[in-house]
N, C-alpha and C. Protein backbone atom coordinates (compact mmCIF):
# COMPACT_ATOMS: atom_id res chain seq x y z
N UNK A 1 33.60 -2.34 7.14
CA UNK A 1 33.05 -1.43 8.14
C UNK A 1 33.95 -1.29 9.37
N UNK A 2 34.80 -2.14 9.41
CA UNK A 2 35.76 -2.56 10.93
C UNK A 2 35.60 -1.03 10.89
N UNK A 3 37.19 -0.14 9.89
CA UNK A 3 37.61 0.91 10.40
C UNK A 3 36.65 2.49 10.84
N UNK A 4 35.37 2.31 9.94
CA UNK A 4 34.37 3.23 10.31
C UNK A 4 33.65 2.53 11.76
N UNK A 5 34.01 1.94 11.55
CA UNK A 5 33.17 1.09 13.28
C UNK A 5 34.23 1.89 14.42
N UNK A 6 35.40 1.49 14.43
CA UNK A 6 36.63 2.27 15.24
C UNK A 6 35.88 3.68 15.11
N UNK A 7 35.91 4.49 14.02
CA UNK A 7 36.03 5.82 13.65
C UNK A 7 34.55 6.15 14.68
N UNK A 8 33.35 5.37 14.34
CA UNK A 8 32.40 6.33 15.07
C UNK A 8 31.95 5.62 16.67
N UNK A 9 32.82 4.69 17.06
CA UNK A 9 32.77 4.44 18.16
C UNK A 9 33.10 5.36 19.35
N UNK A 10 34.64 6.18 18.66
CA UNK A 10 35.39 6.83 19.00
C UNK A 10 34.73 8.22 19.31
N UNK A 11 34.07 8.75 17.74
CA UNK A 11 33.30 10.05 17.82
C UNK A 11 31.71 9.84 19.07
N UNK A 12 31.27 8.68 19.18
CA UNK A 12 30.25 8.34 20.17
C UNK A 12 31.02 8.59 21.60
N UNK A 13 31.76 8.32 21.59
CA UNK A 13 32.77 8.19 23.25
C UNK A 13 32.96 9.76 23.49
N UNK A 14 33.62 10.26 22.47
CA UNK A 14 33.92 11.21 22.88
C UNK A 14 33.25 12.63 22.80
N UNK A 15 31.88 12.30 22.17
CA UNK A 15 30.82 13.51 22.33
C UNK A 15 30.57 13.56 23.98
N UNK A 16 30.02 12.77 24.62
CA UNK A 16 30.06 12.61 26.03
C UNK A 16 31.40 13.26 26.95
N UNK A 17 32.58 12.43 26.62
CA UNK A 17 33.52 12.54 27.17
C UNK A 17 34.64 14.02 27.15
N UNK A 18 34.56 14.14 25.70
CA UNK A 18 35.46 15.39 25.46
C UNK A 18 34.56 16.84 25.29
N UNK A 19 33.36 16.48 24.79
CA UNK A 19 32.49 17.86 24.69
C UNK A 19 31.58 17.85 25.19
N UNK A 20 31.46 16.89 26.55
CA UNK A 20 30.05 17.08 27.26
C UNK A 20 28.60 17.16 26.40
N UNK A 21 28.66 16.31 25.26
CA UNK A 21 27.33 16.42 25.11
C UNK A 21 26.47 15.62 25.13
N UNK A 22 24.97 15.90 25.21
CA UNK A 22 24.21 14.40 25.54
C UNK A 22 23.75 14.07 24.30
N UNK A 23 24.09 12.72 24.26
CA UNK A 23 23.87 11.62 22.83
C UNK A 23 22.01 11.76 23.13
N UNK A 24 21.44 11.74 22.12
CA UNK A 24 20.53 11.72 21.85
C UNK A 24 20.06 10.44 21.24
N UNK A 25 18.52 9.89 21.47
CA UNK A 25 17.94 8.87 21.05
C UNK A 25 19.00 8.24 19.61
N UNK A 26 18.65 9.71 18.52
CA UNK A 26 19.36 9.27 17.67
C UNK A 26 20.84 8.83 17.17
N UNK A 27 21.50 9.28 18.11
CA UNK A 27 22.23 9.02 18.34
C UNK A 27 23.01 7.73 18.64
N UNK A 28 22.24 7.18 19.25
CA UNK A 28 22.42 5.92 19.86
C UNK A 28 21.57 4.91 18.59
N UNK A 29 20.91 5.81 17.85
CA UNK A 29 20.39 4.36 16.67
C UNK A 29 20.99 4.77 15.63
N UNK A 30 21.91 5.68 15.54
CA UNK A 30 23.06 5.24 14.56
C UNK A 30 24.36 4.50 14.85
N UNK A 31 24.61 4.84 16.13
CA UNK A 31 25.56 3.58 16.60
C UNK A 31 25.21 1.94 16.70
N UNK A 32 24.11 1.84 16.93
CA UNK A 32 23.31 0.96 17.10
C UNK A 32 23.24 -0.06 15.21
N UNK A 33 22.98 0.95 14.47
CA UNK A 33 22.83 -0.01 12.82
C UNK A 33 24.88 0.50 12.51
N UNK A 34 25.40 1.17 12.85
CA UNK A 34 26.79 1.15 12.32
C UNK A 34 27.25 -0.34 13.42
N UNK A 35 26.76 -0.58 14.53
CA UNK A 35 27.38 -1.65 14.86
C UNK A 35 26.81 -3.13 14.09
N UNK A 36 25.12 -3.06 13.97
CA UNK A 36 24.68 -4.17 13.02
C UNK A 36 25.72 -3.98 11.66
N UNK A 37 25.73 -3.41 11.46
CA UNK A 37 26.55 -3.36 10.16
C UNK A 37 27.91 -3.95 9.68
N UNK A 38 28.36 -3.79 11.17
CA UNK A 38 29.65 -4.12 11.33
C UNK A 38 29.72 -5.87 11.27
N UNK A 39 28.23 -6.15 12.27
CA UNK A 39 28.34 -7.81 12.29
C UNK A 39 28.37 -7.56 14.15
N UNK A 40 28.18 -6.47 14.48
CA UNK A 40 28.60 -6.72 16.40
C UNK A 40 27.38 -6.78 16.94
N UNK A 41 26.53 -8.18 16.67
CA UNK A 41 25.39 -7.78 16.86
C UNK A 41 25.41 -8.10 18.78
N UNK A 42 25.96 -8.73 19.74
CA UNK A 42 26.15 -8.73 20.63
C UNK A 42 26.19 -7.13 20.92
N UNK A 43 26.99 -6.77 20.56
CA UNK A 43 27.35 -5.19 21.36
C UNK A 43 26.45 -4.33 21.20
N UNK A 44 25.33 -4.34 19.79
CA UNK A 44 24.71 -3.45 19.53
C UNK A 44 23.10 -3.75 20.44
N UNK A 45 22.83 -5.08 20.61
CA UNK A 45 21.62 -5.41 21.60
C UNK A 45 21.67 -4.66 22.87
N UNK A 46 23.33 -4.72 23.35
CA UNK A 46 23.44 -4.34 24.70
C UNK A 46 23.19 -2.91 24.65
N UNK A 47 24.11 -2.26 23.39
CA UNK A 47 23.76 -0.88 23.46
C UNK A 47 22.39 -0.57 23.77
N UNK A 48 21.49 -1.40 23.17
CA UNK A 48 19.82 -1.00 23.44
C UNK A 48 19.40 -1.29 24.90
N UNK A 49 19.71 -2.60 24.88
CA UNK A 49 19.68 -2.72 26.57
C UNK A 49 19.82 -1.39 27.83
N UNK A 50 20.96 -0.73 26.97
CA UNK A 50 21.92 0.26 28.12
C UNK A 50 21.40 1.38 28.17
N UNK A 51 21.05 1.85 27.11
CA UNK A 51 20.87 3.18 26.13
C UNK A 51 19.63 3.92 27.48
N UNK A 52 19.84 4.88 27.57
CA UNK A 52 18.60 6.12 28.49
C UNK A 52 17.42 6.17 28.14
N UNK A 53 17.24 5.38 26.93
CA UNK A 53 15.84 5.96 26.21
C UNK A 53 15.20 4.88 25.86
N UNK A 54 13.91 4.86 25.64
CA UNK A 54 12.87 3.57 25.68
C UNK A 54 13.10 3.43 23.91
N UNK A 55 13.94 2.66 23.73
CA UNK A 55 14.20 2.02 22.16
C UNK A 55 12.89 2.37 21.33
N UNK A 56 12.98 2.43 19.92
CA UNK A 56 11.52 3.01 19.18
C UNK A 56 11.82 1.62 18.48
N UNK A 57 11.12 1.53 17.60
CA UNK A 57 10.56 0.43 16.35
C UNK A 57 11.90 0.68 15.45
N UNK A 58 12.19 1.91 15.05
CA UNK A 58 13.45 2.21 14.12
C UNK A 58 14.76 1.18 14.70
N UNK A 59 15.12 1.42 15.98
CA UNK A 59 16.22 0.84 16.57
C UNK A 59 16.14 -0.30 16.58
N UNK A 60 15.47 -1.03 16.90
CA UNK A 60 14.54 -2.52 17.24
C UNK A 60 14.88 -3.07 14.92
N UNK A 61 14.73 -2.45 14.55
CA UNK A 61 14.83 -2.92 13.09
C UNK A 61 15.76 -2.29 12.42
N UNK A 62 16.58 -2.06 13.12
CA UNK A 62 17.63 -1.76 12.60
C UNK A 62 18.82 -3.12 12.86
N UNK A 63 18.40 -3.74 14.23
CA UNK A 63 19.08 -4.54 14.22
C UNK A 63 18.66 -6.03 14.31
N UNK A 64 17.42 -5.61 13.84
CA UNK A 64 16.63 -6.92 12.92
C UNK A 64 17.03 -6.89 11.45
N UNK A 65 17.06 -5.63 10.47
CA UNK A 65 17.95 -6.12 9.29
C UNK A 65 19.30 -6.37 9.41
N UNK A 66 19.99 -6.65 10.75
CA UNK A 66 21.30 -6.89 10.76
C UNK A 66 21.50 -8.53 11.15
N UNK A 67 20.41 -8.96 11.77
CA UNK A 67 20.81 -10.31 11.96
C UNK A 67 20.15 -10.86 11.08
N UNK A 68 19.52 -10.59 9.83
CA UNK A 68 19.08 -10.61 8.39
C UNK A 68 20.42 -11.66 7.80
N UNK A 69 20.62 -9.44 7.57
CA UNK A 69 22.15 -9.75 6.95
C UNK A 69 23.38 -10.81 7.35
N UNK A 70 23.43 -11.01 8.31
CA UNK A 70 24.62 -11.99 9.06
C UNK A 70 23.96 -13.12 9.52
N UNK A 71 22.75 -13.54 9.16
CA UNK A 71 22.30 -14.84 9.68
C UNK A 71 21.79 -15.52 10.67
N UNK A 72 21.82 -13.87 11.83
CA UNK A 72 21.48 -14.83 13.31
C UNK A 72 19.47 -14.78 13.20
N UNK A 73 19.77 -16.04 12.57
CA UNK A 73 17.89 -15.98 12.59
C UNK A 73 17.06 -15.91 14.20
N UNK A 74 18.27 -17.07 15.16
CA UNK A 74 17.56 -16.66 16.45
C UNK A 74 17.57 -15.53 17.25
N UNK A 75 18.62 -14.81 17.13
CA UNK A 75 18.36 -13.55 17.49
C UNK A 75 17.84 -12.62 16.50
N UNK A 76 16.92 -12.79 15.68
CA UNK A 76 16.24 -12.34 15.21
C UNK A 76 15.03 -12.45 15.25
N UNK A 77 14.55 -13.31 15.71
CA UNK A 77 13.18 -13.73 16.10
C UNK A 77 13.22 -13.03 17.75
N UNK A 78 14.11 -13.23 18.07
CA UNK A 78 13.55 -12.88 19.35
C UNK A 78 13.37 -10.93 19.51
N UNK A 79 14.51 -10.48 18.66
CA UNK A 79 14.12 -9.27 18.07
C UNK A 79 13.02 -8.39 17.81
N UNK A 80 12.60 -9.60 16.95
CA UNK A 80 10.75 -9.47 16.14
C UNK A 80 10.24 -9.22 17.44
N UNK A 81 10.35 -9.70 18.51
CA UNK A 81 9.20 -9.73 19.29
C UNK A 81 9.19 -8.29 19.91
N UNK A 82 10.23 -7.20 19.89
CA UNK A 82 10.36 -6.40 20.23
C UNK A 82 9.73 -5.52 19.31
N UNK A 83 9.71 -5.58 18.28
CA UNK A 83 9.43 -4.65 17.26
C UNK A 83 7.42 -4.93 17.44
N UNK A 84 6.94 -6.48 17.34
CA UNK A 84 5.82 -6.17 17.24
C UNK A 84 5.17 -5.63 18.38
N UNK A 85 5.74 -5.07 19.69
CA UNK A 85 5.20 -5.14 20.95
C UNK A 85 5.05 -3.35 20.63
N UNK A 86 5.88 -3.07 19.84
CA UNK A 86 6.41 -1.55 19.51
C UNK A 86 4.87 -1.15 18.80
N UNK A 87 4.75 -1.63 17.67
CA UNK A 87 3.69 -1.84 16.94
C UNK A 87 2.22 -1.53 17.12
C-alpha cells in the first residue's frame, strides 16, 4: 500500500491546494481506511481528530478494522468506545 498511500495522500493535498476544492466528509474516510491500510494508524486517528466534520460510525470502524488487522488491540479498544457512543 506504501506507494498508493504516497499516490492518494498527494491527490488529498492537492484537491485543497491546487483546485481549491473542499474535501468532503467522505473524503476524509477514504483517506482515513487508505491510511489504516497502510498500517499509519497514528496518522489516520489524528486525521479524525483534525478533520471539520463530526466523524460518523463508518470512519470510527474503519480504523477499528485496521488496528484488527495490524494488532493494535489497545488502540482498538479505545476506538470501540467511539464507535459505541456513535451507536
Amino acid at each position: 500500500h506504501a506507494g498508493l498511500l504516497d499516490d492518494g495522500r498527494q491527490y488529498f493535498i492537492s484537491m485543497k491546494r491546487d483546485y481549491t476544492l473542499t474535501q468532503t466528509v467522505d473524503h476524509y474516510a477514504c483517506m482515513i481506511d487508505l491510511l489504516g491500510r497502510a498500517g499509519e494508524l497514528d496518522e489516520a486517528e489524528e486525521l479524525i481528530s483534525n478533520m471539520p466534520f463530526e466523524p460518523y460510525a463508518g470512519v470510527w470502524m474503519s480504523l477499528l478494522g485496521a488496528c484488527k488487522i495490524h494488532g493494535d488491540m489497545e488502540r482498538g479498544a479505545h476506538i470501540s468506545e467511539h464507535v459505541f457512543e456513535l451507536d
